[in-house]
N, C-alpha and C. Protein backbone atom coordinates (compact mmCIF):
# COMPACT_ATOMS: atom_id res chain seq x y z
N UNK A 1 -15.34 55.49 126.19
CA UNK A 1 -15.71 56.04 124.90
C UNK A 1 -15.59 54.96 123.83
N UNK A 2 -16.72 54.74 122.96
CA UNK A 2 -16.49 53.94 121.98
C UNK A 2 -16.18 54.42 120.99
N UNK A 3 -15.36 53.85 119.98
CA UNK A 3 -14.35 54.19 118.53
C UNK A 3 -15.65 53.59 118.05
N UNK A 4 -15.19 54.57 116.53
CA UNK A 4 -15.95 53.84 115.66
C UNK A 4 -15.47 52.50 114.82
N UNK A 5 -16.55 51.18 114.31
CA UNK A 5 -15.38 50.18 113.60
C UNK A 5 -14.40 50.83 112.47
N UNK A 6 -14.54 51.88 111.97
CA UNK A 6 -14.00 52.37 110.57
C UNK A 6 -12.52 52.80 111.35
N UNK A 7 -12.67 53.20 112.51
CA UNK A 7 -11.43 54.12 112.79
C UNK A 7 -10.57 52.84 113.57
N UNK A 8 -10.93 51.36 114.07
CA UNK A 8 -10.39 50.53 114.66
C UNK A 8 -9.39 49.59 113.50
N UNK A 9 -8.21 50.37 112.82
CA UNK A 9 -7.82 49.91 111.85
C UNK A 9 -6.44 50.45 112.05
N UNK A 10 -5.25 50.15 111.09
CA UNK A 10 -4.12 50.60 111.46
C UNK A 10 -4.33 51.76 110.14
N UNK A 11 -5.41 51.76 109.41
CA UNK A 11 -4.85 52.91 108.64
C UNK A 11 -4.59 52.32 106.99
N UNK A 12 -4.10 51.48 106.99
CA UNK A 12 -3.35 50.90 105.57
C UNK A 12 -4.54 51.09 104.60
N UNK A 13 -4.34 52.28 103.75
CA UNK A 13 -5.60 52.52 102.91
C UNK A 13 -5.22 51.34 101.55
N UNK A 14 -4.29 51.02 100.87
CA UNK A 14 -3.88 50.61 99.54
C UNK A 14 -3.26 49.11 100.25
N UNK A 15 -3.89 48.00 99.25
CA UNK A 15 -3.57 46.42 100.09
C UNK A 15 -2.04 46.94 99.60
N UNK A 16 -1.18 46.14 100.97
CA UNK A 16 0.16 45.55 100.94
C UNK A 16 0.33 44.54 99.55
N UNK A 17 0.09 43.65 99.28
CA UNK A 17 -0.17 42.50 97.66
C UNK A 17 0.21 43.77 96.67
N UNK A 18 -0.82 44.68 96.70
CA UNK A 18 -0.98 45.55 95.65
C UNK A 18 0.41 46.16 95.60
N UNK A 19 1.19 46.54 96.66
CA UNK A 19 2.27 47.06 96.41
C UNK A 19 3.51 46.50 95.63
N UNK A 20 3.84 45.01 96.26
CA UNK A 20 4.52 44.17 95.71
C UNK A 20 4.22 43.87 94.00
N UNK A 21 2.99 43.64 93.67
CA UNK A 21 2.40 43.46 92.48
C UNK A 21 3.19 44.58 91.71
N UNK A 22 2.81 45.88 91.70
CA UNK A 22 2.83 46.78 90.90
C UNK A 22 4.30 47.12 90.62
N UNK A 23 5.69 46.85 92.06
CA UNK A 23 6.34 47.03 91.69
C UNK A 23 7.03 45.89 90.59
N UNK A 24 7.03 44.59 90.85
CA UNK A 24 7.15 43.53 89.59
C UNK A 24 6.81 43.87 88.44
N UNK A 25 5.10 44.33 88.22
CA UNK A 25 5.13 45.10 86.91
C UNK A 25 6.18 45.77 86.55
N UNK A 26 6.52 47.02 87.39
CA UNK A 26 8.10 47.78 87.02
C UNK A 26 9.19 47.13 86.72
N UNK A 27 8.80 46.17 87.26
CA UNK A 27 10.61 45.30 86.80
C UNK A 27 10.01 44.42 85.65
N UNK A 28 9.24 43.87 85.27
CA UNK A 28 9.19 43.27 83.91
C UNK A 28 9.32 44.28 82.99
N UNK A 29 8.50 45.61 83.07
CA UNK A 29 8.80 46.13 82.09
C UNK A 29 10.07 46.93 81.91
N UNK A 30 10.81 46.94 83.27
CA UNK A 30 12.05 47.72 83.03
C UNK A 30 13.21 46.60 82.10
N UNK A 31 12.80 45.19 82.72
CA UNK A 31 13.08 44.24 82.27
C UNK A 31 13.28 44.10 80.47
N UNK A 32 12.53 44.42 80.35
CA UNK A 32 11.71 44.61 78.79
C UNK A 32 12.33 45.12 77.91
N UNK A 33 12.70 46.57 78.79
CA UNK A 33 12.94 47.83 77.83
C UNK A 33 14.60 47.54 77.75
N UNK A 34 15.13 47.08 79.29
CA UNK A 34 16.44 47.19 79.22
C UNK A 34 17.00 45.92 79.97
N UNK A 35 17.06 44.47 79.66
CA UNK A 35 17.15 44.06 79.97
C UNK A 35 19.08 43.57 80.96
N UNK A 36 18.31 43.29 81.75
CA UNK A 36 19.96 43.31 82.73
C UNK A 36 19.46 41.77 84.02
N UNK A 37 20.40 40.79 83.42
CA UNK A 37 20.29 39.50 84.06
C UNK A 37 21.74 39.05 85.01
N UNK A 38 21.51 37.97 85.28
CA UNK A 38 22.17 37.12 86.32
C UNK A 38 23.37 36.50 85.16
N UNK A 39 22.99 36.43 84.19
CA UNK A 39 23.24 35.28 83.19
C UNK A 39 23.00 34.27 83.35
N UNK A 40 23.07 33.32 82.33
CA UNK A 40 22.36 32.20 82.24
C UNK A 40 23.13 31.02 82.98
N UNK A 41 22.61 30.07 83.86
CA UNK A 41 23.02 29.22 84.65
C UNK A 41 21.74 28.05 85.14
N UNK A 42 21.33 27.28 85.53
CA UNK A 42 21.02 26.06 85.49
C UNK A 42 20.38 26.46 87.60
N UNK A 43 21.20 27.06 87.92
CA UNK A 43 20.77 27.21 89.64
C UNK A 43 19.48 28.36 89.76
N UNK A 44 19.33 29.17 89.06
CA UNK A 44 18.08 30.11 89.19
C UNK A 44 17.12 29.69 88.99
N UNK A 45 16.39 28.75 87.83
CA UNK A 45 15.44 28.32 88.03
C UNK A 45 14.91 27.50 89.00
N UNK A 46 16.32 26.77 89.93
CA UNK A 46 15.74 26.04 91.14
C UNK A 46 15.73 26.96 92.41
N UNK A 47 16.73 27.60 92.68
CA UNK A 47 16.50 28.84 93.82
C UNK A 47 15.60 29.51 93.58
N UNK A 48 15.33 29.94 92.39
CA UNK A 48 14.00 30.96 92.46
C UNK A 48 12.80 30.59 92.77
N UNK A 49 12.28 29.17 92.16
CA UNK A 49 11.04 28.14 92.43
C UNK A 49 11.31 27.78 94.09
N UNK A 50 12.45 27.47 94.80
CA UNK A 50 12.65 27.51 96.00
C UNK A 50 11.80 28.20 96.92
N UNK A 51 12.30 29.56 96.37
CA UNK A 51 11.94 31.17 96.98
C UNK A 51 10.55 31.10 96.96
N UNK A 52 9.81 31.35 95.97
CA UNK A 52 8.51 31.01 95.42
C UNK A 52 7.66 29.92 96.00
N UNK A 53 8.50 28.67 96.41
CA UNK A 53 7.36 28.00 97.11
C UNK A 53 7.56 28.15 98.82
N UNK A 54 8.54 28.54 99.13
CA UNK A 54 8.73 29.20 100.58
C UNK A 54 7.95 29.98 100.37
N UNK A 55 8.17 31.06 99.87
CA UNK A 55 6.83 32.12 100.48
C UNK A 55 5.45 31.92 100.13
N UNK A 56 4.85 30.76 99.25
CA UNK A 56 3.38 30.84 99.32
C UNK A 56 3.26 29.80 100.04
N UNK A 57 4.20 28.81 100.68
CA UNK A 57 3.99 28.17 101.41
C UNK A 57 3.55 28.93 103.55
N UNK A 58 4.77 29.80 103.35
CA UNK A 58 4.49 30.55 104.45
C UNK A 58 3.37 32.11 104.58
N UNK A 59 2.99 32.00 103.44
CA UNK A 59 1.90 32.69 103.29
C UNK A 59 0.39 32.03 103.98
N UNK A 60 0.33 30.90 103.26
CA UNK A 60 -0.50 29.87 103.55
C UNK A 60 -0.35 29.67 104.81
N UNK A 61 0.42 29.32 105.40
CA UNK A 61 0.33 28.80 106.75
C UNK A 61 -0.34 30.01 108.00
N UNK A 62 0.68 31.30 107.43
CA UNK A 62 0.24 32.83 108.14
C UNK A 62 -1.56 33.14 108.06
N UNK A 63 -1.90 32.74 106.70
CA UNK A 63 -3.38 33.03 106.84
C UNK A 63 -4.13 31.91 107.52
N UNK A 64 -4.09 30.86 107.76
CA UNK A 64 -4.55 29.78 108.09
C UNK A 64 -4.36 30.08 109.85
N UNK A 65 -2.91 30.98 110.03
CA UNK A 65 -2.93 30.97 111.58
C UNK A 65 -3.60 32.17 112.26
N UNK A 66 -4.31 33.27 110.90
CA UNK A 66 -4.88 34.02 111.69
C UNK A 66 -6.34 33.54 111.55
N UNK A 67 -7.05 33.09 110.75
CA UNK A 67 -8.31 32.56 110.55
C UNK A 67 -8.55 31.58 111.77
N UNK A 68 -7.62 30.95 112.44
CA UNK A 68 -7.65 30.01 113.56
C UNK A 68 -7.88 31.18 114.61
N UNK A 69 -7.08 31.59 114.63
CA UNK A 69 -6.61 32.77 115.62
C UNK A 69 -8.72 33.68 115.51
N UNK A 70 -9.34 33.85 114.79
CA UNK A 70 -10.29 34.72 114.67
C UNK A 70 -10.22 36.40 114.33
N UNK A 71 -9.31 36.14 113.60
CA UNK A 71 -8.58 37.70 113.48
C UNK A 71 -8.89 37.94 111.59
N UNK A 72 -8.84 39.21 112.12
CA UNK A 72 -8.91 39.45 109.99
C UNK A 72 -7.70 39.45 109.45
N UNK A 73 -7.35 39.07 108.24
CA UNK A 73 -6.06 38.84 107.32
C UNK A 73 -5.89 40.42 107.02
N UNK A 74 -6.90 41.37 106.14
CA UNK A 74 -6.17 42.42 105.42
C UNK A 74 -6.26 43.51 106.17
N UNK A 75 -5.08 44.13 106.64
CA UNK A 75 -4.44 45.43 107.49
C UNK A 75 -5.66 46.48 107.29
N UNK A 76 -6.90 47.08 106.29
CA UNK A 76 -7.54 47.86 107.05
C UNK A 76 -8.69 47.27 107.68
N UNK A 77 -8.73 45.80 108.40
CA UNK A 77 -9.62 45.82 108.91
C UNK A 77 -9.07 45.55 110.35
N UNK A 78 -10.06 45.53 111.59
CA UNK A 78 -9.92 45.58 112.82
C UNK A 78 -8.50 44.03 113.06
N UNK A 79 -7.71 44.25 113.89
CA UNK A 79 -7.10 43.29 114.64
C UNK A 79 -8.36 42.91 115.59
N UNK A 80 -9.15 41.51 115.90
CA UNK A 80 -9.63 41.03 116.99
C UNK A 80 -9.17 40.50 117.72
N UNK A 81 -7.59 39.89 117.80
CA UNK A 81 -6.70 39.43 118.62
C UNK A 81 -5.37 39.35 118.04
N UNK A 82 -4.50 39.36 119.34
CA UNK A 82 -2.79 39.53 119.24
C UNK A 82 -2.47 38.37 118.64
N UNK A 83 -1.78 38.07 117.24
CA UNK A 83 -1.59 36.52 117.07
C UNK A 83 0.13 36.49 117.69
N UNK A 84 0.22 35.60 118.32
CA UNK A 84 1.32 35.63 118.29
C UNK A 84 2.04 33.80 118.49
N UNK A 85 1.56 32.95 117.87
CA UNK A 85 1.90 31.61 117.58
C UNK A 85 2.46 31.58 116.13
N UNK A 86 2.30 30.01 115.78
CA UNK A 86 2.73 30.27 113.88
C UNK A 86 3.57 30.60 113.65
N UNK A 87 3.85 31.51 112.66
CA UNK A 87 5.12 32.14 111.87
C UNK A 87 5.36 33.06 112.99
N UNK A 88 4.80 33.78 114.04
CA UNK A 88 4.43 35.10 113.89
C UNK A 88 5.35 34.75 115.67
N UNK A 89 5.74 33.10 115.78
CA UNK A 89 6.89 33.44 116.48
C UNK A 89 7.93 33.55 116.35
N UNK A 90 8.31 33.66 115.11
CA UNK A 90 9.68 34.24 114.47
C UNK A 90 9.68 35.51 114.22
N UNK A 91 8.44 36.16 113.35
CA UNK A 91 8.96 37.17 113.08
C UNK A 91 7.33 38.05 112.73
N UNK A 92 7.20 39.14 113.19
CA UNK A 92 6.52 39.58 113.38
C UNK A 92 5.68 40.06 112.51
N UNK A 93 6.22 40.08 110.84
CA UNK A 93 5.63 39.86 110.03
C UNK A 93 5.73 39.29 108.39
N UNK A 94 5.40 37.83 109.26
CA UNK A 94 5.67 36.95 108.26
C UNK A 94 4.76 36.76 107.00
N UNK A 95 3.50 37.73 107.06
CA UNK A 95 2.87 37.79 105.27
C UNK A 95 3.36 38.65 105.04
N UNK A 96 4.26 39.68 105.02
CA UNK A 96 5.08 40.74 104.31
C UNK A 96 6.31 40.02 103.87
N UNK A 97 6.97 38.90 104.93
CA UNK A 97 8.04 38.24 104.73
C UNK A 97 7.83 37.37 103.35
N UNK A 98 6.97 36.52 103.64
CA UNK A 98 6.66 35.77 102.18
C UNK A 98 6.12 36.58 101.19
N UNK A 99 5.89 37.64 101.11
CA UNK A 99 5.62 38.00 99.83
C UNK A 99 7.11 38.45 98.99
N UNK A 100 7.85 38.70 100.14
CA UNK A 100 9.24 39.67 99.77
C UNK A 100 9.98 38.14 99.30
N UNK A 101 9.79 36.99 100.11
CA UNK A 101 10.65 35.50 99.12
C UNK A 101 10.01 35.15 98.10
N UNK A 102 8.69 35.76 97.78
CA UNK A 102 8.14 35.70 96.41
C UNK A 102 8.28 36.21 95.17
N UNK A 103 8.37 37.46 95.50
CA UNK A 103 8.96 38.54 94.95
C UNK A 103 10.34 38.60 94.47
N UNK A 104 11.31 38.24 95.52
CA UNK A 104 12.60 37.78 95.27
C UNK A 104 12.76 36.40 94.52
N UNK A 105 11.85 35.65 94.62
CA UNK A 105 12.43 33.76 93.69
C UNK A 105 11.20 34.85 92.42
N UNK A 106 10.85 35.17 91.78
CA UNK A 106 10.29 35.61 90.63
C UNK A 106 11.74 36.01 89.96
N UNK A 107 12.24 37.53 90.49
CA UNK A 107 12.99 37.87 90.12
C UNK A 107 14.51 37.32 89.43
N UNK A 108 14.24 35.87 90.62
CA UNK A 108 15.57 35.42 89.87
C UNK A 108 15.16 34.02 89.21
N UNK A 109 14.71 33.64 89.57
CA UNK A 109 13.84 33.00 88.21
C UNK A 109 13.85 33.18 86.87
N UNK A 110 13.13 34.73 86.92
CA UNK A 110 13.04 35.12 85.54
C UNK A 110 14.47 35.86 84.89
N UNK A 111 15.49 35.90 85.83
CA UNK A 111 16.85 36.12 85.37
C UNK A 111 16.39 37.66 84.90
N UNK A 112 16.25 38.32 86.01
CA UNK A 112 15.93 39.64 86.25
C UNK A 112 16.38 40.72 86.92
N UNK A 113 17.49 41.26 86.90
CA UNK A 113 18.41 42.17 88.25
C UNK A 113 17.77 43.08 88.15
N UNK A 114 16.68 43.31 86.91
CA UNK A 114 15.52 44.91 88.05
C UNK A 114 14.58 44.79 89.37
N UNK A 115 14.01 43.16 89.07
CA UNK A 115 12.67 42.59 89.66
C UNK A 115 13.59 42.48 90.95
N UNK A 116 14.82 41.79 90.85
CA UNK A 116 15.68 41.66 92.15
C UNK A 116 15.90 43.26 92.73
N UNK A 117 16.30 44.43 92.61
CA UNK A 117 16.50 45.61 93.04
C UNK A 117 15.50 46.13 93.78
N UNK A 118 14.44 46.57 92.73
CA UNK A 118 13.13 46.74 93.05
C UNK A 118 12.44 46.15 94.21
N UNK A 119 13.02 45.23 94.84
CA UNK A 119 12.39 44.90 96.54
C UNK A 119 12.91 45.56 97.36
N UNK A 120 13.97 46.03 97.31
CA UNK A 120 14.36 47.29 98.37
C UNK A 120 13.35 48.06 98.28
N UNK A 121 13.26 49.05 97.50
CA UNK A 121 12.29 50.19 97.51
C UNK A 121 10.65 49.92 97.89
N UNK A 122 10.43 48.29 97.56
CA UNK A 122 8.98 47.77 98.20
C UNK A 122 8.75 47.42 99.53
N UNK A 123 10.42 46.80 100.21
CA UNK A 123 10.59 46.69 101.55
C UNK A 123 10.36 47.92 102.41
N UNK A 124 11.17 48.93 101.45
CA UNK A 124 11.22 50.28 102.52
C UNK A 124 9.92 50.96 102.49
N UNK A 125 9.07 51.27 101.63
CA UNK A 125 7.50 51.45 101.56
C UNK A 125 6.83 50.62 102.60
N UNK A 126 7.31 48.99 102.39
CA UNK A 126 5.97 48.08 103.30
C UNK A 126 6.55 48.92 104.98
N UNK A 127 7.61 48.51 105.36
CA UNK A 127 8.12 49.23 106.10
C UNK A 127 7.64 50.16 106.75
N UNK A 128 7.58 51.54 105.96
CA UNK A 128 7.36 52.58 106.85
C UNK A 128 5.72 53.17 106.28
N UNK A 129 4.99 52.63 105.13
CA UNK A 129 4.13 53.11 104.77
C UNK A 129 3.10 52.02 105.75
N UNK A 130 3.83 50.46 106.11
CA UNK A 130 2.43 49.77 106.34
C UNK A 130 2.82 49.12 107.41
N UNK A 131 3.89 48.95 107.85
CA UNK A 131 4.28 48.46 109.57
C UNK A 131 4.06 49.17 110.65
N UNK A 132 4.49 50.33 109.97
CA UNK A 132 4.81 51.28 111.26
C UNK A 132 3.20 51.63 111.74
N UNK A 133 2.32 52.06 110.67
CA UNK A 133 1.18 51.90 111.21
C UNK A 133 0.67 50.64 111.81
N UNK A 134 0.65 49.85 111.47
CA UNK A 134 0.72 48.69 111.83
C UNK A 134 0.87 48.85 113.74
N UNK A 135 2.02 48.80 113.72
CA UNK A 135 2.73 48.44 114.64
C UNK A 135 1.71 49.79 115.74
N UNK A 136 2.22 50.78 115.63
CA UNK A 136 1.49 51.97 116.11
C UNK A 136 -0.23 51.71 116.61
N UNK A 137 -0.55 50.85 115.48
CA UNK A 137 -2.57 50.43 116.21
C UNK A 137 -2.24 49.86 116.77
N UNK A 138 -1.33 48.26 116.91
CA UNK A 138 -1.23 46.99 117.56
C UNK A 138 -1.18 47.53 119.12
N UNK A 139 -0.01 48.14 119.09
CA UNK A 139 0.37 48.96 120.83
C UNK A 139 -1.00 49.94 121.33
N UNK A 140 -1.20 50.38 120.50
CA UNK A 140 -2.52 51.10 121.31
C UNK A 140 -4.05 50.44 121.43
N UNK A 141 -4.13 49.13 120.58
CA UNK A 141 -5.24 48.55 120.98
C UNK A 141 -4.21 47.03 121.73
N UNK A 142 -3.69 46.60 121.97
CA UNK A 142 -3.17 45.54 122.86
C UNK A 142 -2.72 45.86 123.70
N UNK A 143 -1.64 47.33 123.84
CA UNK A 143 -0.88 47.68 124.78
C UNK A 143 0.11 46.82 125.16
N UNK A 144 0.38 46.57 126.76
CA UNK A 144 1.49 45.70 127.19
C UNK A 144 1.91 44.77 126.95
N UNK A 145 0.53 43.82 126.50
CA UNK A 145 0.86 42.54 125.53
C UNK A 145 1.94 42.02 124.42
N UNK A 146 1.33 43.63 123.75
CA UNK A 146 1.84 43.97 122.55
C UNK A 146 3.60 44.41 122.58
N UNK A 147 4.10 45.21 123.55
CA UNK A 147 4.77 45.67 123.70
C UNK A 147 6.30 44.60 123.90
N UNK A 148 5.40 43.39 125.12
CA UNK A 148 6.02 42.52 125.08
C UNK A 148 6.39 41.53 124.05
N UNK A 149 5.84 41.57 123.40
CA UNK A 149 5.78 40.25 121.99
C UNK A 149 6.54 41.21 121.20
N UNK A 150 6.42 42.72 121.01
CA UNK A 150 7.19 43.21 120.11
C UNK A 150 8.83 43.29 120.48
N UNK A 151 9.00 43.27 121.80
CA UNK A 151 10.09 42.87 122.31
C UNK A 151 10.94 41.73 122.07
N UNK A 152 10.09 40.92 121.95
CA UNK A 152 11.11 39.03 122.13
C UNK A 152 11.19 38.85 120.53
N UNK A 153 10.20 39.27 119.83
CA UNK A 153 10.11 38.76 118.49
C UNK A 153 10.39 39.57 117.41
N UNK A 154 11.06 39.86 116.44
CA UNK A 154 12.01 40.62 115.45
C UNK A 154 11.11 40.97 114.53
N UNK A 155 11.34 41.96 113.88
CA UNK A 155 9.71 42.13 113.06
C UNK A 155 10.07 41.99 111.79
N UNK A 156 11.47 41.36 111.10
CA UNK A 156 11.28 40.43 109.65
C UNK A 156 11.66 39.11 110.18
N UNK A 157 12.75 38.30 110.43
CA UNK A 157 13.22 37.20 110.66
C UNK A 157 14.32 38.00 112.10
């Protein structure tokens, strides 16, 4: 029986980016209204720029290894193959990972303890709103493959 391409997807109707994005908005402006910092110190602006270039650095590398790979980057379109080289032998999902060290060196950067909080609640969304589907297509269009790689390899770090 053939699927249709629309239904060969994990589902993820709203981009993952978009999520992270919108919650930062929340923290600048919670930021804004009520501001609550680290205090001022001389080490945040370098840990945070740290954070920040780790994750668009490992962002970069993640898209570059699925474009090699022949696979699509954004979650509602088809997986055409299992990547499992790159980042993606550490951890199973390392463009969610770098967005979350992005997200996190912003936050402290900008000497922000909302923007810092506020990734829990974006972790636990990416999590269960966009892995688990995720994870759920991967096994049913790879199967054993899949099963195995989800085995050896940790699915943040």
């Amino acid at each position: 029986m053939m699927r249709k391409a629309a239904a060969d997807s994990p589902g993820v109707t709203f981009p993952p980016p978009f999520m992270y994005i919108g919650f930062l908005v929340i923290g600048v402006v919670a930021d804004r209204l009520w501001p609550i910092g680290f205090g001022t110190s001389t080490w945040q602006p370098w840990v945070g720029g740290a954070l920040i270039v780790a994750g668009l650095a490992l962002m970069t590398v993640g898209m570059m290894t699925f474009r090699r790979a022949g696979t699509n980057v954004p979650p509602n379109r088809p997986a055409l193959t299992l990547v499992t080289d790159g980042p993606w032998r550490y951890s199973r999902n390392p463009l969610y990972l770098s967005l979350a060290l992005a997200f996190l060196g912003i936050g402290i950067a900008a000497n922000s303890l909302w923007i810092v909080v506020l990734l829990v609640p974006v972790l636990v969304i990416i999590r269960y709103a966009v892995i688990a589907r995720e994870e759920r297509y991967l096994e049913t269009k790879f199967g054993e493959p899949y099963r195995r790689y989800r085995a050896s390899v940790r699915r943040w770090l």
